[in-house]
Structure formats: C-alpha cells, structure tokens
Protein backbone atom coordinates (compact mmCIF):
# COMPACT_ATOMS: atom_id res chain seq x y z
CA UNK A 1 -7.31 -14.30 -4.47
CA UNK A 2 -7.75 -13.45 -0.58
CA UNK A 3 -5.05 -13.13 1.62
CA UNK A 4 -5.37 -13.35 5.29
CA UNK A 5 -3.14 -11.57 7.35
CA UNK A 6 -2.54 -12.86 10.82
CA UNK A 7 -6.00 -14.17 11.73
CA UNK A 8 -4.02 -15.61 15.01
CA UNK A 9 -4.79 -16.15 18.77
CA UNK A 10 -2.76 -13.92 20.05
CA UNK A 11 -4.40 -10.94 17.83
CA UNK A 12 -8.10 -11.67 19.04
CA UNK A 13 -7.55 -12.19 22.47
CA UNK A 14 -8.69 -9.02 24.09
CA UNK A 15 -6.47 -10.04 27.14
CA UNK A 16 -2.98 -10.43 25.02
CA UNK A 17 -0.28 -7.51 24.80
CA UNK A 18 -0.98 -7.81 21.20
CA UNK A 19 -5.09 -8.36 21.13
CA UNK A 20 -6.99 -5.64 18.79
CA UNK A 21 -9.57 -3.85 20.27
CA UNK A 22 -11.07 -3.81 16.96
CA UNK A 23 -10.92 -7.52 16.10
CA UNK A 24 -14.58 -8.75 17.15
CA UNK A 25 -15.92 -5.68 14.91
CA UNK A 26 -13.80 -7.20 11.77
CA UNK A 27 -13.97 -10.67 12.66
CA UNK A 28 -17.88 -11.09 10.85
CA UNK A 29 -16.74 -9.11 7.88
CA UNK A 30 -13.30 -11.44 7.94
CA UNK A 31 -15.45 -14.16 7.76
CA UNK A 32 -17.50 -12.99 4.59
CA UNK A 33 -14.51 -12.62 2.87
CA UNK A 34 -13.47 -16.02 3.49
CA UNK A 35 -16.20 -17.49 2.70
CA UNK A 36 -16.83 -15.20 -0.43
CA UNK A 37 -13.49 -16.73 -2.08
CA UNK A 38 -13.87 -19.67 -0.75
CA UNK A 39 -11.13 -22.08 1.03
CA UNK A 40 -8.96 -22.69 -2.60
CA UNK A 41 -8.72 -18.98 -2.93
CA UNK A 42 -7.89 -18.19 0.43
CA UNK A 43 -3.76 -17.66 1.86
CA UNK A 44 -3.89 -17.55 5.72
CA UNK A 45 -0.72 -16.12 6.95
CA UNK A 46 1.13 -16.46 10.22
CA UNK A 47 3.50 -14.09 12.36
CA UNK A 48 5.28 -16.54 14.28
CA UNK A 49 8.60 -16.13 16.07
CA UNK A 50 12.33 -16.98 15.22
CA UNK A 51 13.98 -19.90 16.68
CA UNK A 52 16.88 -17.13 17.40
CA UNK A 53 16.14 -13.33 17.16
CA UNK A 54 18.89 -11.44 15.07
CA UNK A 55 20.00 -7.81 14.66
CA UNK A 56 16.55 -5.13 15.52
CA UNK A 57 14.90 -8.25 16.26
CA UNK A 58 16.88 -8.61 19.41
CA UNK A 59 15.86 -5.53 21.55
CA UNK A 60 12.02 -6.20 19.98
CA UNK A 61 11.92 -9.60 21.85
CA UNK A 62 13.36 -7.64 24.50
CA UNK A 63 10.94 -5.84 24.59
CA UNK A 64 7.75 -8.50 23.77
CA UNK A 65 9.40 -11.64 25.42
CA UNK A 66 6.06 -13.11 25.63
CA UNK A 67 6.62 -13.75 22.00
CA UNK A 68 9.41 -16.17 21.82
CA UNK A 69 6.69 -19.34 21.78
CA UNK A 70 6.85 -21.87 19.56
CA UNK A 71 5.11 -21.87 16.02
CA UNK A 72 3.04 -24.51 16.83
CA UNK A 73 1.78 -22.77 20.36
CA UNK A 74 -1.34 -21.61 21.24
CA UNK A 75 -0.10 -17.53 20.95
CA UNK A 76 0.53 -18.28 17.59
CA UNK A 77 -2.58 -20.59 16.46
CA UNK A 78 -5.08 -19.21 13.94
CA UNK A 79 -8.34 -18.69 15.57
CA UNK A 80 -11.08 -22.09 16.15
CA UNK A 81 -12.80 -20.91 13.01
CA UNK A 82 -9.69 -21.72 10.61
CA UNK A 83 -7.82 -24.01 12.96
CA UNK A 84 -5.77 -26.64 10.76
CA UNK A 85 -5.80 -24.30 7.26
CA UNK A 86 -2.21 -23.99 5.76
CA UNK A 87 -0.79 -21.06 6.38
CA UNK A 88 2.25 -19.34 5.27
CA UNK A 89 4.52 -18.89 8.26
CA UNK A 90 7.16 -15.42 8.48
CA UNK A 91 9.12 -14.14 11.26
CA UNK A 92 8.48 -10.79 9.73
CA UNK A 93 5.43 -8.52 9.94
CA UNK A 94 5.23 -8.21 6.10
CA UNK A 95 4.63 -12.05 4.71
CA UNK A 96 5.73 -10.68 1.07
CA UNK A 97 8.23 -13.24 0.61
CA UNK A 98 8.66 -16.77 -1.85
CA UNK A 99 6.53 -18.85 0.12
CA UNK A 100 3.45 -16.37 0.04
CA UNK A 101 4.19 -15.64 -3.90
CA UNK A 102 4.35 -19.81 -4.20
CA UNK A 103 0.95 -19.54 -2.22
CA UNK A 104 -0.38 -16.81 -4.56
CA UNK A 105 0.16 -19.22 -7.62
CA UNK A 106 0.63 -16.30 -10.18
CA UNK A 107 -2.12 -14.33 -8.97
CA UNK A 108 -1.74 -10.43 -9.75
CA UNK A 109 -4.43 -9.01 -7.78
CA UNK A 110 -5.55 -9.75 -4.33
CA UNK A 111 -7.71 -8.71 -1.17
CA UNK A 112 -5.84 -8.32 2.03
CA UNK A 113 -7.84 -8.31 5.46
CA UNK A 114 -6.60 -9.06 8.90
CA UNK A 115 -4.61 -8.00 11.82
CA UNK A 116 -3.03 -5.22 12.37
CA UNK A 117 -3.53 -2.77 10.27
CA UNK A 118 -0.76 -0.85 10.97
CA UNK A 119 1.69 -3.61 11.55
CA UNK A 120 1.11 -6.48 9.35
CA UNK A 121 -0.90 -5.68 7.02
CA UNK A 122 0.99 -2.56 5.97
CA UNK A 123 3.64 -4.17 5.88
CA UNK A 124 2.23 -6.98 3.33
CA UNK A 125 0.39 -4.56 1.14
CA UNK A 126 3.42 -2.20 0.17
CA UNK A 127 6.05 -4.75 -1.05
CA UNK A 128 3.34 -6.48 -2.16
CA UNK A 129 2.33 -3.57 -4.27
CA UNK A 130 6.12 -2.53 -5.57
CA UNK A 131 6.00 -6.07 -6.71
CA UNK A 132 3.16 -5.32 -9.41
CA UNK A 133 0.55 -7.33 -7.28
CA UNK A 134 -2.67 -5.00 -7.40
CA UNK A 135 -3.47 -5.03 -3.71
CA UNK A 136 -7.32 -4.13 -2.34
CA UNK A 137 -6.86 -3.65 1.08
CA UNK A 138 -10.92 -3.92 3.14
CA UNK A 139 -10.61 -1.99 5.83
CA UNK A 140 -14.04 -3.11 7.15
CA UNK A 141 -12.15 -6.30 7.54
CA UNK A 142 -9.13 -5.54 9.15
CA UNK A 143 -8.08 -4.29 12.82
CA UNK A 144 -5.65 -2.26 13.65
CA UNK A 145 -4.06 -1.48 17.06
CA UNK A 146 -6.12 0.80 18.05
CA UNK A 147 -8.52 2.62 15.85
CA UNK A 148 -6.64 5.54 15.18
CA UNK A 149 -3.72 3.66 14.17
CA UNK A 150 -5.81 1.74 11.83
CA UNK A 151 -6.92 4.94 9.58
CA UNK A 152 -3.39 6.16 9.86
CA UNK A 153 -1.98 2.71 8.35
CA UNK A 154 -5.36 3.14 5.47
CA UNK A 155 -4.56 6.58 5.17
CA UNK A 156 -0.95 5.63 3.83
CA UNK A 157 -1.95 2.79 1.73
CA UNK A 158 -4.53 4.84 0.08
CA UNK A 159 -1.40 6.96 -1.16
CA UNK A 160 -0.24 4.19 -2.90
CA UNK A 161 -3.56 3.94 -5.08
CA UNK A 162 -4.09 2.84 -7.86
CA UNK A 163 -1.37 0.12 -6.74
CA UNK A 164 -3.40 -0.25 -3.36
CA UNK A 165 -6.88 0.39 -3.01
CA UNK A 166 -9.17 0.80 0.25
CA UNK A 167 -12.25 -0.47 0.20
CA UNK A 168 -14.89 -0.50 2.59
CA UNK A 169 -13.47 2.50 4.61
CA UNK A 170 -15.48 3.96 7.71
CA UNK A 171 -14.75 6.90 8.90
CA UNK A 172 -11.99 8.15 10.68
CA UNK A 173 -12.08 7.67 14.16
C-alpha cells in the first residue's frame, strides 16, 4: 500500500510560504510510485486547516494566517495530476489517525512519499510505526523544507529501522 503525504498546492508552489524547493525534483519519482501501486493501492492525504484553531494551534495560525482557507480551497487542493482522488483530510501534520487506518484497510506495511519531509511525513511515519505498521519511507520521493531539513527528518527515521526504512536515499546535502 502507498501512502501519499500532502501532494497539495500549496506544497508545490515555489511562490507559497510553504512551497518545497525540492518538490519538482520528487514530483517524477512521486509519480512512479503512484503509478507503480496503482490508484486502488494508493491513500492521498491532506493537511487542511481547522474550522477553529485550539490550544498550540492558536499562536501557529498566528503565525501562518495564510492558512486558515477552506478545505475545499485552492491552498489546500492536491496538485492537477491527482485532482478529484479521495483523500484523507487531518488538521494535524501526522495523518496517523482512524480515517487513514480505515483507508489502509488492514494493511501492515506501506510506502510513504510526499511533502515535507520533516513536517508531515515525519510526523506520519513514527506513530505510524509505534502502531506496528512497517513503514518504507522513499526519500527520492519526498521533499522536505529545504534539503538539509529533509536528511535531518531521514536521518531520524532511519533510527527507527527496522520499523522504518529509507529507501532510495541520496546523499546528504
């Protein structure tokens, strides 16, 4: 099973507070992933804003006030390529939560790849882990926000192994 962590707008857009610099390199490999598992084994995910923020997630929209769009805005839209695919919606970096395992069906092992490394992702893979989900994380295939935040985030993960893997690691920057 494939899990696609916040393949949104708002991630890709070189011009947004929260664009990766690294997206365009991942976005090919992204896109070989998807296609390897096909559309019935693929979860897209979705950071998307509260309706009302609530305790650290006050001064953090304080902070990004940008963010406070609707779910079904543009900011928050997957990119063209999987426009319209389900996706499992969180107000929370990390998407481990009952709609994602629903999503998962059972599965015990999946590939994460997406955006941000060091946000989201992280923050999916490590709960996901603890949970006795074998995580692969394919670092060729996710972005980070910026590229040495991206082999920190990897370089934690890989401590978790052999509950998280890395795969497809270049080198550090």
């Amino acid at each position: 099973m494939l899990v696609c962590v916040d393949l949104q707008h708002v991630f890709a857009d070189p011009g947004s507070d929260w664009g990766s610099p690294m997206f365009a390199d991942a976005r090919a490999r992204i896109a070989e992933r998807v296609q390897a598992y096909g559309p019935d084994r693929t979860v897209f995910t979705r950071f998307v804003a509260p309706e009302r923020p609530a305790g650290a997630w006050v001064a953090y929209y304080e902070q990004w006030p940008f963010a406070l769009a609707p779910a079904d805005g543009e900011l928050y839209a997957l990119i063209p390529e999987y426009a319209g695919r389900p996706t499992v919606d969180e107000p929370t970096f990390g998407k481990w939560a009952p709609a994602l395992q629903r999503a998962l069906g059972g599965a015990r092992s999946v590939e994460l790849v997406g955006v941000a490394t060091d946000c989201c992702v992280i923050s999916t893979a490590l709960p996901m882990s603890d949970a006795g989900v074998r995580v692969v994380v394919r670092a060729d295939a996710c972005a980070g926000s910026t590229p040495q935040n991206h082999a920190n985030a990897l370089d934690v993960m890989a401590l978790y192994a052999p509950l998280i893997e890395v795969r497809g690691r270049r080198t550090s920057p």
